[in-house]
Protein backbone atom coordinates (compact mmCIF):
# COMPACT_ATOMS: atom_id res chain seq x y z
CA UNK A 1 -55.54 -48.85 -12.63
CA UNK A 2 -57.71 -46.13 -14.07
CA UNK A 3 -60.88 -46.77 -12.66
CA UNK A 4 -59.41 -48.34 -9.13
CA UNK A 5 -56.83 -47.28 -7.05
CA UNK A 6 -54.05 -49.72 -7.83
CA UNK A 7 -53.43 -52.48 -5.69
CA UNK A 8 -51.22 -52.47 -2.53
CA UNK A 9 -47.35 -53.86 -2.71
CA UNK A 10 -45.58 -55.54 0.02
CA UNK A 11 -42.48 -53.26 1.43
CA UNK A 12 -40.51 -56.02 1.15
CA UNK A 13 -40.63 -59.37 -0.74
CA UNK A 14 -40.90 -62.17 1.02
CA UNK A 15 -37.83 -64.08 1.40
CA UNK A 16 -35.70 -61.48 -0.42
CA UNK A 17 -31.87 -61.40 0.52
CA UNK A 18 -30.68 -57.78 2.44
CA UNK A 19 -29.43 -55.52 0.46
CA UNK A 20 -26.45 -56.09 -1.60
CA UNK A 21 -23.42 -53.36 -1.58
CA UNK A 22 -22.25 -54.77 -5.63
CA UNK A 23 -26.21 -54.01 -6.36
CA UNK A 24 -26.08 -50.99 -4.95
CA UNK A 25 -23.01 -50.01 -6.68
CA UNK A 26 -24.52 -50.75 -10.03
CA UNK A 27 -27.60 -49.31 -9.47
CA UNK A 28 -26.01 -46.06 -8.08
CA UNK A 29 -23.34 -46.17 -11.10
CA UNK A 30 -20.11 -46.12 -8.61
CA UNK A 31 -18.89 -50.26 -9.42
CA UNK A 32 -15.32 -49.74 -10.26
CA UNK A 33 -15.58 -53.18 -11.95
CA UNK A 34 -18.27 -51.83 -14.36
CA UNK A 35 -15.51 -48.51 -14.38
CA UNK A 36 -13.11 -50.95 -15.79
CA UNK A 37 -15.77 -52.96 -18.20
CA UNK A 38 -16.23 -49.40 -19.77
CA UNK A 39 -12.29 -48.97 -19.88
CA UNK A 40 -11.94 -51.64 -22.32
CA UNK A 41 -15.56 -52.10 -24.09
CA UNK A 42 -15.43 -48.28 -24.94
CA UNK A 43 -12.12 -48.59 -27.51
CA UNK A 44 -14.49 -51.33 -29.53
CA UNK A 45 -16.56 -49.63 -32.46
CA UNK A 46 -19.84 -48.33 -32.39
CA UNK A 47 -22.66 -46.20 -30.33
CA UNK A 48 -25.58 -46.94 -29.22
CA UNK A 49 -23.76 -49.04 -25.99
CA UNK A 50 -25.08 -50.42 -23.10
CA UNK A 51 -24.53 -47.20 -20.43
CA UNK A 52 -23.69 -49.11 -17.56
CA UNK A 53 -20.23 -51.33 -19.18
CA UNK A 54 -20.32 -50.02 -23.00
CA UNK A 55 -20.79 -52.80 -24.68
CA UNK A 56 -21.39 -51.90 -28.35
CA UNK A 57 -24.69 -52.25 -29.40
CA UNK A 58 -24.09 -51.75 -33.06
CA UNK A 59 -20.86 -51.98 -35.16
CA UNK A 60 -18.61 -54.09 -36.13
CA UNK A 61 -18.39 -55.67 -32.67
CA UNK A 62 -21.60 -55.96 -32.01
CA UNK A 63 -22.38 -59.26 -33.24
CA UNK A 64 -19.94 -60.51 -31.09
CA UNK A 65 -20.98 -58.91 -27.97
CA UNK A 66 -24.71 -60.62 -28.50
CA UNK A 67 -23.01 -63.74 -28.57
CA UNK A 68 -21.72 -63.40 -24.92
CA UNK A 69 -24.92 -61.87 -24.06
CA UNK A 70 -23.86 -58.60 -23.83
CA UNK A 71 -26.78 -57.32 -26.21
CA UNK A 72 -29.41 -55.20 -24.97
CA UNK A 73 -31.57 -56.14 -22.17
CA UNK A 74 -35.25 -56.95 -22.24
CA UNK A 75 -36.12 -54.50 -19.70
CA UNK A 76 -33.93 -51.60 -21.27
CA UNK A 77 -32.30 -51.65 -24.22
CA UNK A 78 -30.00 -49.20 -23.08
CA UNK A 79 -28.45 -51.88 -21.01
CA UNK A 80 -27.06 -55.12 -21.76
CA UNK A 81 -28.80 -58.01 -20.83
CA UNK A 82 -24.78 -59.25 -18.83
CA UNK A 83 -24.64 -56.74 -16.96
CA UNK A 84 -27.99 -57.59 -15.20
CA UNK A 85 -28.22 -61.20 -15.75
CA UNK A 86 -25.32 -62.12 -13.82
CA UNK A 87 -26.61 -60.47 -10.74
CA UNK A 88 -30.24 -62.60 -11.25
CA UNK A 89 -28.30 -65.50 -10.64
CA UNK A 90 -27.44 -64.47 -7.37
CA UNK A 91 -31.27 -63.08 -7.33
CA UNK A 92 -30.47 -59.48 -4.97
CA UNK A 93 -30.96 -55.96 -4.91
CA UNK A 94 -30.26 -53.30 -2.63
CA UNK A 95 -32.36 -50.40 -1.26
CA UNK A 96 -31.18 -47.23 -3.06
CA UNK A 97 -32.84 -43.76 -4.36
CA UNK A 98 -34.49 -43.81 -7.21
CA UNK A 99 -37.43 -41.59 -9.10
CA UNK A 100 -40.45 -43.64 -9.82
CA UNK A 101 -42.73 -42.81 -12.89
CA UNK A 102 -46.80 -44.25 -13.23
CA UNK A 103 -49.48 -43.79 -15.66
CA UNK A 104 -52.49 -44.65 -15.65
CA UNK A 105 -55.51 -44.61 -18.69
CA UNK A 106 -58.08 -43.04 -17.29
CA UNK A 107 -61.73 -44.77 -17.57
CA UNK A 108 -60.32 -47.56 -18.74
CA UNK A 109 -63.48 -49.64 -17.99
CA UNK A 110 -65.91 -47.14 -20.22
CA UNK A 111 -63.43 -47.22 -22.87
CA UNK A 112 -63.29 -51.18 -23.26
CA UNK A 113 -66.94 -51.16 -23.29
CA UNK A 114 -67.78 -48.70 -25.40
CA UNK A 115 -64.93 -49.93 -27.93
CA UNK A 116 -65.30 -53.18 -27.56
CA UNK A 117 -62.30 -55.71 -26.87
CA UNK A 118 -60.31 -55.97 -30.22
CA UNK A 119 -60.20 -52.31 -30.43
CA UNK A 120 -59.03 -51.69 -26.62
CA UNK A 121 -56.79 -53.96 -27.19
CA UNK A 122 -55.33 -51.65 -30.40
CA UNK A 123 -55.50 -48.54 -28.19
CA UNK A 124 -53.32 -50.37 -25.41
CA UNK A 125 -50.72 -51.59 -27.75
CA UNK A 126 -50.42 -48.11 -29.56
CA UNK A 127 -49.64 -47.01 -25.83
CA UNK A 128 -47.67 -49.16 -24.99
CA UNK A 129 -45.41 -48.34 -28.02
CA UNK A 130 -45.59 -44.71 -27.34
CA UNK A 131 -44.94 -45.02 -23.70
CA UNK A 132 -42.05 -47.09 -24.34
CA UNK A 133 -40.62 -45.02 -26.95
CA UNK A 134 -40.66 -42.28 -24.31
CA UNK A 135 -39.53 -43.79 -21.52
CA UNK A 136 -36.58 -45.06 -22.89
CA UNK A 137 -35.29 -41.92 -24.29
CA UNK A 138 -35.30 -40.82 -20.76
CA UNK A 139 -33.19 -43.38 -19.38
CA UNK A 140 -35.61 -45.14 -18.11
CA UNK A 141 -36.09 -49.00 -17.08
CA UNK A 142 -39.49 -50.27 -18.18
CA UNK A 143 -40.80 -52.17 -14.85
CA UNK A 144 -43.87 -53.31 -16.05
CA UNK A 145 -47.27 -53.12 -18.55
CA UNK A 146 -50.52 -54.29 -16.78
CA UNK A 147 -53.24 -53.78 -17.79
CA UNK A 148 -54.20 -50.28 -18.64
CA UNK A 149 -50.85 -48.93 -16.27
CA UNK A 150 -46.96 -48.35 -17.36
CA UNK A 151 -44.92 -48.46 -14.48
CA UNK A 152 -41.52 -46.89 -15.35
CA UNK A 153 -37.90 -46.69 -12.78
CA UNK A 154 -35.16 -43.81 -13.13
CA UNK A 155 -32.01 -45.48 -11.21
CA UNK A 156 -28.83 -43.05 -10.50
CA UNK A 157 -27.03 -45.78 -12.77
CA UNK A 158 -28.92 -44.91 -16.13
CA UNK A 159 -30.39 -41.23 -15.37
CA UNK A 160 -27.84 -39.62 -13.31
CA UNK A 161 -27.75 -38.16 -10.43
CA UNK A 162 -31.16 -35.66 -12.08
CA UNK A 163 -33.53 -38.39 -12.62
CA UNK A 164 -36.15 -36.31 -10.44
CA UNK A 165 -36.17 -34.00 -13.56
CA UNK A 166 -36.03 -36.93 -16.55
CA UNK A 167 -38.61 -38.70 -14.31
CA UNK A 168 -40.82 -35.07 -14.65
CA UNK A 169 -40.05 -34.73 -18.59
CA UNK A 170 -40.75 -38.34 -19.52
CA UNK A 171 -44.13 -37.17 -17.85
CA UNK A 172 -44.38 -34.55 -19.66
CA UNK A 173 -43.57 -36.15 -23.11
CA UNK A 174 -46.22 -39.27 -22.20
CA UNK A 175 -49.03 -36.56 -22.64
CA UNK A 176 -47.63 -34.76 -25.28
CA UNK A 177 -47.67 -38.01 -27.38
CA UNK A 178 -51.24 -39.15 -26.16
CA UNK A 179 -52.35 -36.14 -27.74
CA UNK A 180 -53.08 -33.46 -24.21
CA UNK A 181 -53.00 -29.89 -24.54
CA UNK A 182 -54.05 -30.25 -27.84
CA UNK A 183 -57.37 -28.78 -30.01
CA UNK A 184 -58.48 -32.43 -30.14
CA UNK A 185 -59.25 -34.75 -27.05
CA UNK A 186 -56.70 -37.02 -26.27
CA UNK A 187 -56.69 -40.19 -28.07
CA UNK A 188 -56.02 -42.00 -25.14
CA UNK A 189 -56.59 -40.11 -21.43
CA UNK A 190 -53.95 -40.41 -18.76
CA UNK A 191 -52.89 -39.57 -15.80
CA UNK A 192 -49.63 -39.92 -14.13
CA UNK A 193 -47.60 -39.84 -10.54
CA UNK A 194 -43.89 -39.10 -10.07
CA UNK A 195 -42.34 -39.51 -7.27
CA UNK A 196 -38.42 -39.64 -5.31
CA UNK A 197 -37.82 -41.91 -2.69
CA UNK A 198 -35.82 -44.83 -1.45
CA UNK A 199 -36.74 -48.15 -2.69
CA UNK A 200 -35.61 -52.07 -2.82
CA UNK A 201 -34.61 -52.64 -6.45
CA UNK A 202 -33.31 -55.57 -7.53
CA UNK A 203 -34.77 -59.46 -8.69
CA UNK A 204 -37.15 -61.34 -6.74
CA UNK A 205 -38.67 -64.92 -6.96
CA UNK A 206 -37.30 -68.22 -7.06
CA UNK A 207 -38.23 -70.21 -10.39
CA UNK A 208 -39.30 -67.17 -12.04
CA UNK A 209 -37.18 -63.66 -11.73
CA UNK A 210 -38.60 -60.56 -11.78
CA UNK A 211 -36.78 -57.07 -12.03
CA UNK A 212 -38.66 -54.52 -10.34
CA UNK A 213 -38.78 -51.64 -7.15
CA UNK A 214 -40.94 -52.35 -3.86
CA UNK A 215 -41.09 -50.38 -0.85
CA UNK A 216 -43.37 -47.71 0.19
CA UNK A 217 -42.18 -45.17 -2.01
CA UNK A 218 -43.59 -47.70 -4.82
CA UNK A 219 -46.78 -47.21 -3.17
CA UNK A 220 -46.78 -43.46 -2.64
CA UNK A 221 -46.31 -43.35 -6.84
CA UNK A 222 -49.22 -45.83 -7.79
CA UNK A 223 -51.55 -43.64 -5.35
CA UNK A 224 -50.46 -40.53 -6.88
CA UNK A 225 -51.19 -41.71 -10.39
CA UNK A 226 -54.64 -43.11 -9.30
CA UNK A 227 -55.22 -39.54 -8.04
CA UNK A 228 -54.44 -37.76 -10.83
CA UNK A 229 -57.01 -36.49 -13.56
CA UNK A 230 -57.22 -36.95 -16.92
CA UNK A 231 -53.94 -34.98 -18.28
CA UNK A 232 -52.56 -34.11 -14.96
CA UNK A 233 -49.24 -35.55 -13.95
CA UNK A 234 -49.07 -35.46 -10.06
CA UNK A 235 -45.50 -34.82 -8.80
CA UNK A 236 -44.77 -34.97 -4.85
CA UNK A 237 -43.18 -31.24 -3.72
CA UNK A 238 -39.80 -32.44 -2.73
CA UNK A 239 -39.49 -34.16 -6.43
CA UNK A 240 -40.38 -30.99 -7.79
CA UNK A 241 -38.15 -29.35 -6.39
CA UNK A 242 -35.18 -31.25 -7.31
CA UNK A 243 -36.35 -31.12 -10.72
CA UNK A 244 -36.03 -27.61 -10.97
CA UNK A 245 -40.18 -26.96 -11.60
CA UNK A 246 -40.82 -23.21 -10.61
CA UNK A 247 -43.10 -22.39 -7.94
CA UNK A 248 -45.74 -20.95 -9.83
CA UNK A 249 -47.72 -24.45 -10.30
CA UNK A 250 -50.23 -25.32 -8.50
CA UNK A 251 -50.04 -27.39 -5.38
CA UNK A 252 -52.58 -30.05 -3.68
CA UNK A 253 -52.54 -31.38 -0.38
CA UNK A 254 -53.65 -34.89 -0.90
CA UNK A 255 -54.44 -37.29 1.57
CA UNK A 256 -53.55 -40.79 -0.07
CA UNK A 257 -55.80 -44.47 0.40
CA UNK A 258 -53.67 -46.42 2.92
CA UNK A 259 -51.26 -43.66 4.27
CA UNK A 260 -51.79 -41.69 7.60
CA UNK A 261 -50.32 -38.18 6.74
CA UNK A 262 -51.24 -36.24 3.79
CA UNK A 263 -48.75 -35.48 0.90
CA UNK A 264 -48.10 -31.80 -1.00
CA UNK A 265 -47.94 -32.19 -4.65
CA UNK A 266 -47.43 -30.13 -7.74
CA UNK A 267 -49.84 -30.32 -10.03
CA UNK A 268 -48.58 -30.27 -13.87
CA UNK A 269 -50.85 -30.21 -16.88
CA UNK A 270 -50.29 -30.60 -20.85
């Protein structure tokens, strides 16, 4: 969160399965059986599709495709929700590579109090809409809202084998449209982490499934983001590097809440 660092997560969920080669193959875009879904769904009329099987979103088809669930996914809508949901039943995941993405509003706690609830709440919902809007034109898969924090995965599957650099530019774009490097002070003040790492991705729970990343790469992103200033987006060296970011930025050594060595990030600013 803005005002605290954000909370520890677990490396590993309790009770979750090992990592599953299928999940792995979906997540990393190399399934031949989603290769062969595409095969066929791809001849059937009309774009947007979901970009891991190609179901039609749109079209002629596309009525018929929501009817066998193959519309788009809560969690992306550039996937649909078959693709994913028939891997929840199985609840899995598998520990792949993946760019992680976290902003943060900064002063959060001022802001509610000087705004009052009923207006914070305005702010946060004209963020979230942005934020989403954003992330989602980067390929992204939308992990999670809380609070005053969007928490935002690039997988191989949906952002290629570049997602360090769509990780970087969805960055970029979340304070473009919160209004930094502007005249005017941002309407809402942010500060993000990116980071690359390896990470367990996948469903987790019993009764109730959740979608999401955990591992200590997970961490290493929520600390950056708590680090970062208003309007800086804090991106970890090796990241930067394999999104193609010139040398000429400035770099921080930081030494992060929980972790024993210190990390070299770039430091990026509207």
């Amino acid at each position: 969160m803005a005002d605290e660092p954000t909370s520890d997560r677990p490396t590993e969920p309790d009770g979750a399965p090992p990592s599953n080669p299928i999940w792995r193959e979906i997540l990393e875009g190399t399934s031949g059986e989603f290769a062969s879904h595409r095969g066929i769904l791809r001849h059937i009329p009309s774009n947007p599709r979901c970009k891991l099987c190609a179901s039609p979103f749109a079209g002629p088809g596309a009525p018929f495709m929501r009817m066998i669930d193959r519309g788009p996914w809560a969690k992306s809508p550039n996937i649909c929700g078959f693709c994913f949901k028939q891997l929840e039943k199985g609840r899995g995941g598998a520990e792949i590579e993946l760019s992680l993405l976290f902003a943060d509003v900064r002063g959060s706690t001022g802001l509610a109090e000087s705004m009052g609830p009923e207006a914070f709440r305005r702010l946060l919902e004209r963020f979230y809409h942005r934020a989403t809007d954003v992330l989602l034109a980067r390929d992204a898969i939308l992990d999670k809202f809380v609070g005053d924090e969007v928490v935002a995965l690039f997988i191989p599957a949906l952002a290629g084998a570049d997602h360090p650099r769509r990780a970087v530019d969805a960055a970029r774009d979340l304070l473009k449209v919160t209004g930094h490097g502007q005249a005017e002070e941002p309407w809402v003040p942010l500060g993000v982490g990116v980071h690359t790492g390896r990470a367990y991705v996948g469903t987790i729970g019993d009764s109730v499934t959740d979608f999401t990343a955990l591992g200590d790469s997970v961490n290493v992103t929520a600390r950056l983001a708590s680090a970062a200033a208003g309007g800086e987006i804090l991106v970890s060296v090796d990241t930067a590097e394999r999104a193609g970011l010139d040398d000429t930025s400035e770099t921080r050594t930081l030494t992060l809440r929980g972790r024993t060595q210190t990390l070299d990030v770039r430091v990026l600013r509207a």
